[in-house]
Structure formats: C-alpha cells, structure tokens
C-alpha atoms as a PDB file:
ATOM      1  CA  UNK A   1     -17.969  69.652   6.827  1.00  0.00           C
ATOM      2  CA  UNK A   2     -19.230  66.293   6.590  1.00  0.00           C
ATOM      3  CA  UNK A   3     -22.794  64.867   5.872  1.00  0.00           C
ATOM      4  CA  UNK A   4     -23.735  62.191   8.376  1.00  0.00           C
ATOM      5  CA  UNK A   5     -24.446  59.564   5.365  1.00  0.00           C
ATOM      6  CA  UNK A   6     -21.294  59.976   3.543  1.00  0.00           C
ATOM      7  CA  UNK A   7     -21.088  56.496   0.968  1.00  0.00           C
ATOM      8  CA  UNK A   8     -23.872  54.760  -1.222  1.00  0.00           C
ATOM      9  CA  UNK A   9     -23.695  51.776   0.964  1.00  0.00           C
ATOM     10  CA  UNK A  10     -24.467  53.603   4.128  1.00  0.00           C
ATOM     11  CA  UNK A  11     -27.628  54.540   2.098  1.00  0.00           C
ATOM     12  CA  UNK A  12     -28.303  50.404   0.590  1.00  0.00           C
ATOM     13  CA  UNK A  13     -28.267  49.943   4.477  1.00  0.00           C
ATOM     14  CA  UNK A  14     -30.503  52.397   5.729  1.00  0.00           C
ATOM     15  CA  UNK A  15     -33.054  51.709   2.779  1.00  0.00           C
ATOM     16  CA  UNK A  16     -33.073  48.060   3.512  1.00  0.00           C
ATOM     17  CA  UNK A  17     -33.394  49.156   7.310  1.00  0.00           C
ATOM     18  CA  UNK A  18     -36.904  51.011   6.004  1.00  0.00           C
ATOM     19  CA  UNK A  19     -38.216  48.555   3.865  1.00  0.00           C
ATOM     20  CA  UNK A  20     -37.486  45.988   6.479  1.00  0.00           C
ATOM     21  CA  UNK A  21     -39.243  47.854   9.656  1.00  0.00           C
ATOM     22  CA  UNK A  22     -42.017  49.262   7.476  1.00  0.00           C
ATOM     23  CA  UNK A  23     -42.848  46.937   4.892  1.00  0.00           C
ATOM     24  CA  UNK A  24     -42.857  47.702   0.698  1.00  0.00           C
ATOM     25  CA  UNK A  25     -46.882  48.514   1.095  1.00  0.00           C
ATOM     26  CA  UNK A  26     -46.661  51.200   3.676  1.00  0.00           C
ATOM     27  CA  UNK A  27     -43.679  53.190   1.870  1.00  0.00           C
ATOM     28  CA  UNK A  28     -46.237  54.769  -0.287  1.00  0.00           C
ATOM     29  CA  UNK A  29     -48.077  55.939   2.441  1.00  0.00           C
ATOM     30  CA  UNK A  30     -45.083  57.024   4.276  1.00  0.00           C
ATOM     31  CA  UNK A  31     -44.358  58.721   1.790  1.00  0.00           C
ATOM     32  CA  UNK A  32     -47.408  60.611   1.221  1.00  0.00           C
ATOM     33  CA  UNK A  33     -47.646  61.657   4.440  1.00  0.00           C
ATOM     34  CA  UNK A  34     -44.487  63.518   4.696  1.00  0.00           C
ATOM     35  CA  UNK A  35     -45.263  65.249   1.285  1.00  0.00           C
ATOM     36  CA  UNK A  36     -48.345  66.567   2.841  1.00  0.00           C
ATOM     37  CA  UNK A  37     -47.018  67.507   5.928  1.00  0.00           C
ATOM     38  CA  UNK A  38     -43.801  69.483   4.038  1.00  0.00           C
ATOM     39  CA  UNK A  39     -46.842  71.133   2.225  1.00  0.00           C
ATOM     40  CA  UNK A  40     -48.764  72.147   5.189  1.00  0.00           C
ATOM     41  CA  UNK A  41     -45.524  73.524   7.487  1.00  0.00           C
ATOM     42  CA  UNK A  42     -44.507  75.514   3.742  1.00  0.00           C
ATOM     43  CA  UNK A  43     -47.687  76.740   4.337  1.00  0.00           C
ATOM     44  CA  UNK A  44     -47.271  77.916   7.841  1.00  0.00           C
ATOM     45  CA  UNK A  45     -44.558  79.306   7.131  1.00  0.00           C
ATOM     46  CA  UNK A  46     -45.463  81.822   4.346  1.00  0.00           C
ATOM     47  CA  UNK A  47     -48.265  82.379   6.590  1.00  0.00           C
ATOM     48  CA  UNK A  48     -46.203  83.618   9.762  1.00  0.00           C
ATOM     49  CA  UNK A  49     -43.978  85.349   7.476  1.00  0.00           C
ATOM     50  CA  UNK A  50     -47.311  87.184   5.781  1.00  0.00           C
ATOM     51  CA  UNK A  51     -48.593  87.892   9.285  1.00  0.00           C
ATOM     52  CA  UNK A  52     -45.527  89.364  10.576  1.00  0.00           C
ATOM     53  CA  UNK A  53     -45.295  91.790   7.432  1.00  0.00           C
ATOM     54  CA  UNK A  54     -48.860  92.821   8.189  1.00  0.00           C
ATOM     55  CA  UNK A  55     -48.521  93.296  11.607  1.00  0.00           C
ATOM     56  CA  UNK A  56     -44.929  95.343  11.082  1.00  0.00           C
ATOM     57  CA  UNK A  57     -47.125  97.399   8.401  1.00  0.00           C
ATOM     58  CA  UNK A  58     -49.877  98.024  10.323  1.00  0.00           C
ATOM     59  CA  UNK A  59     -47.375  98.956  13.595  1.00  0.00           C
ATOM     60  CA  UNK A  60     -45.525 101.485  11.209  1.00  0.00           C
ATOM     61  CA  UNK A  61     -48.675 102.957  10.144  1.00  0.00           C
ATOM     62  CA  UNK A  62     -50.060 103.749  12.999  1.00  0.00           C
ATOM     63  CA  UNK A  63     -46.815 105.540  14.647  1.00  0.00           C
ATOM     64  CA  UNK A  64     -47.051 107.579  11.279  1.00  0.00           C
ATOM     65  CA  UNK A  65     -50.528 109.083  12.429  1.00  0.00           C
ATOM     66  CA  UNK A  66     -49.889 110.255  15.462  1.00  0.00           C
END
C-alpha cells in the first residue's frame, strides 16, 4: 500500500506550500491549535469509551437483579 506523500521532495513542496499561504508567524499558532484540539478529541474519546463501559455495567447489573 502506498502513502499519498511518498518522496522528501513531495514534502519540501508541501512545506513551502504552508509557509507560503500561512506565513512563518502563524505556524506557531497553527500549530498550537491542532495540539489542543488532538488533546481535547483524546479526551472525548476516553470519555465515550468510559461512558459506554458504565452504561454496559450498569445495563448488566440491573438484568442481574431481577
């Protein structure tokens, strides 16, 4: 299977591309902003996945009791 950026120069291209549309001060900020919002959908994530345990818990212990 191939990756859709396969050579270094496709990548030189694309990060001149960036630094072109964007500008060298707003890669920072950029990048900042997709750290946070990785951090906040990891967080959503282990979230769903902690609600869904609770609520297959609490589903299994009420069959239990009756």
């Amino acid at each position: 299977m191939h990756a859709f950026i396969d050579s270094p120069q496709e990548w030189a291209i694309i990060l001149i591309v960036v630094l072109v549309l964007f500008g060298g001060s707003q890669l920072p900020k950029l990048a900042r902003n997709l750290g946070q919002a990785q951090k906040e959908f990891k967080k959503g994530l282990a979230e769903g996945q902690k609600d869904k345990s609770d609520t297959k818990s609490s589903t299994g212990d009420s069959s239990s009791e009756n």
